[in-house]
Protein backbone atom coordinates (compact mmCIF):
# COMPACT_ATOMS: atom_id res chain seq x y z
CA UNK A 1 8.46 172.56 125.22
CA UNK A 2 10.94 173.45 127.96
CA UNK A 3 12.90 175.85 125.18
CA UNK A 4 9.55 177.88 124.84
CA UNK A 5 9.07 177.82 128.74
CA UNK A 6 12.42 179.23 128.93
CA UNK A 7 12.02 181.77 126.07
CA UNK A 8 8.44 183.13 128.22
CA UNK A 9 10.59 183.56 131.02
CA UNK A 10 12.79 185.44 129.71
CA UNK A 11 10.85 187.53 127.92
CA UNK A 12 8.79 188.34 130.85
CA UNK A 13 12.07 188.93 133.35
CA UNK A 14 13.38 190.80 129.95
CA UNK A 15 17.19 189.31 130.38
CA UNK A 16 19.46 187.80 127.75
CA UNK A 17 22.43 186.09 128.47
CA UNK A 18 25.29 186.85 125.88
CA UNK A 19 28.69 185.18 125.36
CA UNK A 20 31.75 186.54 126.34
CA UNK A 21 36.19 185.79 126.46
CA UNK A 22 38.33 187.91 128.44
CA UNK A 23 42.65 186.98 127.63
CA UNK A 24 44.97 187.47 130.17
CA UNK A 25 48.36 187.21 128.98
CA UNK A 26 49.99 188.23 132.59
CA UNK A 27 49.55 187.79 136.16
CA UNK A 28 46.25 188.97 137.99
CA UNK A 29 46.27 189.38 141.24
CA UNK A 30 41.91 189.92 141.54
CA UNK A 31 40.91 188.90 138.65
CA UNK A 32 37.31 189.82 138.37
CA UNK A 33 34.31 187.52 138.10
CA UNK A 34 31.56 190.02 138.59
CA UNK A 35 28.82 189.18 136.21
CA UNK A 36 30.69 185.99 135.04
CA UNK A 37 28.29 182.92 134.90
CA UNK A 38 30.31 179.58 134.54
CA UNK A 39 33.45 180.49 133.09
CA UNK A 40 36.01 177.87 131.74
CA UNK A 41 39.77 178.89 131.93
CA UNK A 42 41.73 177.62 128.61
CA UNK A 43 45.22 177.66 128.62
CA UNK A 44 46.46 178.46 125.66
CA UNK A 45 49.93 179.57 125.83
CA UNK A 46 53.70 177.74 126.45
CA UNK A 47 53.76 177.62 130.20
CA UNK A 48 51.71 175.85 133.53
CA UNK A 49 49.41 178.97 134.81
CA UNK A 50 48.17 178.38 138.33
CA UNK A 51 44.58 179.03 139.25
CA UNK A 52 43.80 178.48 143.44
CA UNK A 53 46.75 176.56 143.49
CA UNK A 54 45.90 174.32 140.61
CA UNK A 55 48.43 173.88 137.68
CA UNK A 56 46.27 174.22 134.61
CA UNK A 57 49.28 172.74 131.71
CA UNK A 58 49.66 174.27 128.44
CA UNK A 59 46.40 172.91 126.04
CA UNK A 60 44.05 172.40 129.55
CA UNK A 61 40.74 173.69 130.67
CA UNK A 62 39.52 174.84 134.27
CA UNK A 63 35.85 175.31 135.28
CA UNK A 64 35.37 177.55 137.51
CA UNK A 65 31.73 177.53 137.92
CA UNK A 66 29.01 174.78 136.63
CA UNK A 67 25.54 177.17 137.23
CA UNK A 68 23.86 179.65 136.05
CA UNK A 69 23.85 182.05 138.78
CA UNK A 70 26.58 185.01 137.75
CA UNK A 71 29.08 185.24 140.34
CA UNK A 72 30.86 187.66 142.30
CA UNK A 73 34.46 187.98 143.97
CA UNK A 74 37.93 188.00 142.46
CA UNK A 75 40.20 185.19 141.98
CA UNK A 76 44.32 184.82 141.90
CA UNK A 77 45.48 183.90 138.76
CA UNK A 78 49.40 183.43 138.38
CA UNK A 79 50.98 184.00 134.75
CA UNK A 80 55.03 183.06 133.93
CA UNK A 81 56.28 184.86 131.14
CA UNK A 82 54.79 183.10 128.00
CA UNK A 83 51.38 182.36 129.42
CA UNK A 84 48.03 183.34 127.83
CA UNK A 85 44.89 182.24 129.18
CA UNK A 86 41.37 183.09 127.35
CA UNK A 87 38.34 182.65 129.81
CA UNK A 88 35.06 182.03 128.01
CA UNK A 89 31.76 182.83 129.87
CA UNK A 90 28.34 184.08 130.06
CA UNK A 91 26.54 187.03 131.08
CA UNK A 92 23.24 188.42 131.78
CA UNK A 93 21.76 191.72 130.78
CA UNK A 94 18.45 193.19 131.04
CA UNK A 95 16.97 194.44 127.74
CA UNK A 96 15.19 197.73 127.69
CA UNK A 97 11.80 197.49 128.49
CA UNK A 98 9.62 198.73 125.27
């Protein structure tokens, strides 16, 4: 039931939300989260990378968001040599309207 109330809705606001993964493999000072809608930081390279001042350790995840709402802003994200971090996230586009 809810999964067809959901489906009406957004049919009628004609908006799907699509997965995406951005990797950053170096430091970025304003990292963008326009358009982002709960992304999860995985690091997946040799070295600590450091989110707001939070050590995220080689094999670790960071939420950055838990709703559904896409965000705005820029964030800090600080990458040592030998760092790769792939952010996963949603987004939400609005289909052409027939």
């Amino acid at each position: 039931m809810l999964d067809s109330i959901n489906q009406n809705i957004a049919d009628a606001l004609l908006y799907r939300t699509y997965a995406a993964s951005d990797t950053i493999k170096q430091t970025e000072e304003n990292y963008s989260l326009k358009g982002k809608i709960a992304p999860r930081f995985h690091n997946e390279g040799t070295t600590d990378v450091t989110i707001f001042d939070i050590k995220i350790k080689p094999g670790e995840m960071f939420n950055l968001s838990a709703t559904a709402i896409p965000m705005d802003g820029t964030i800090s994200i600080i990458m040592p040599t030998g760092g790769k971090l792939v952010v996963v996230y949603n987004t939400l586009i609005k289909q052409k309207e027939c």
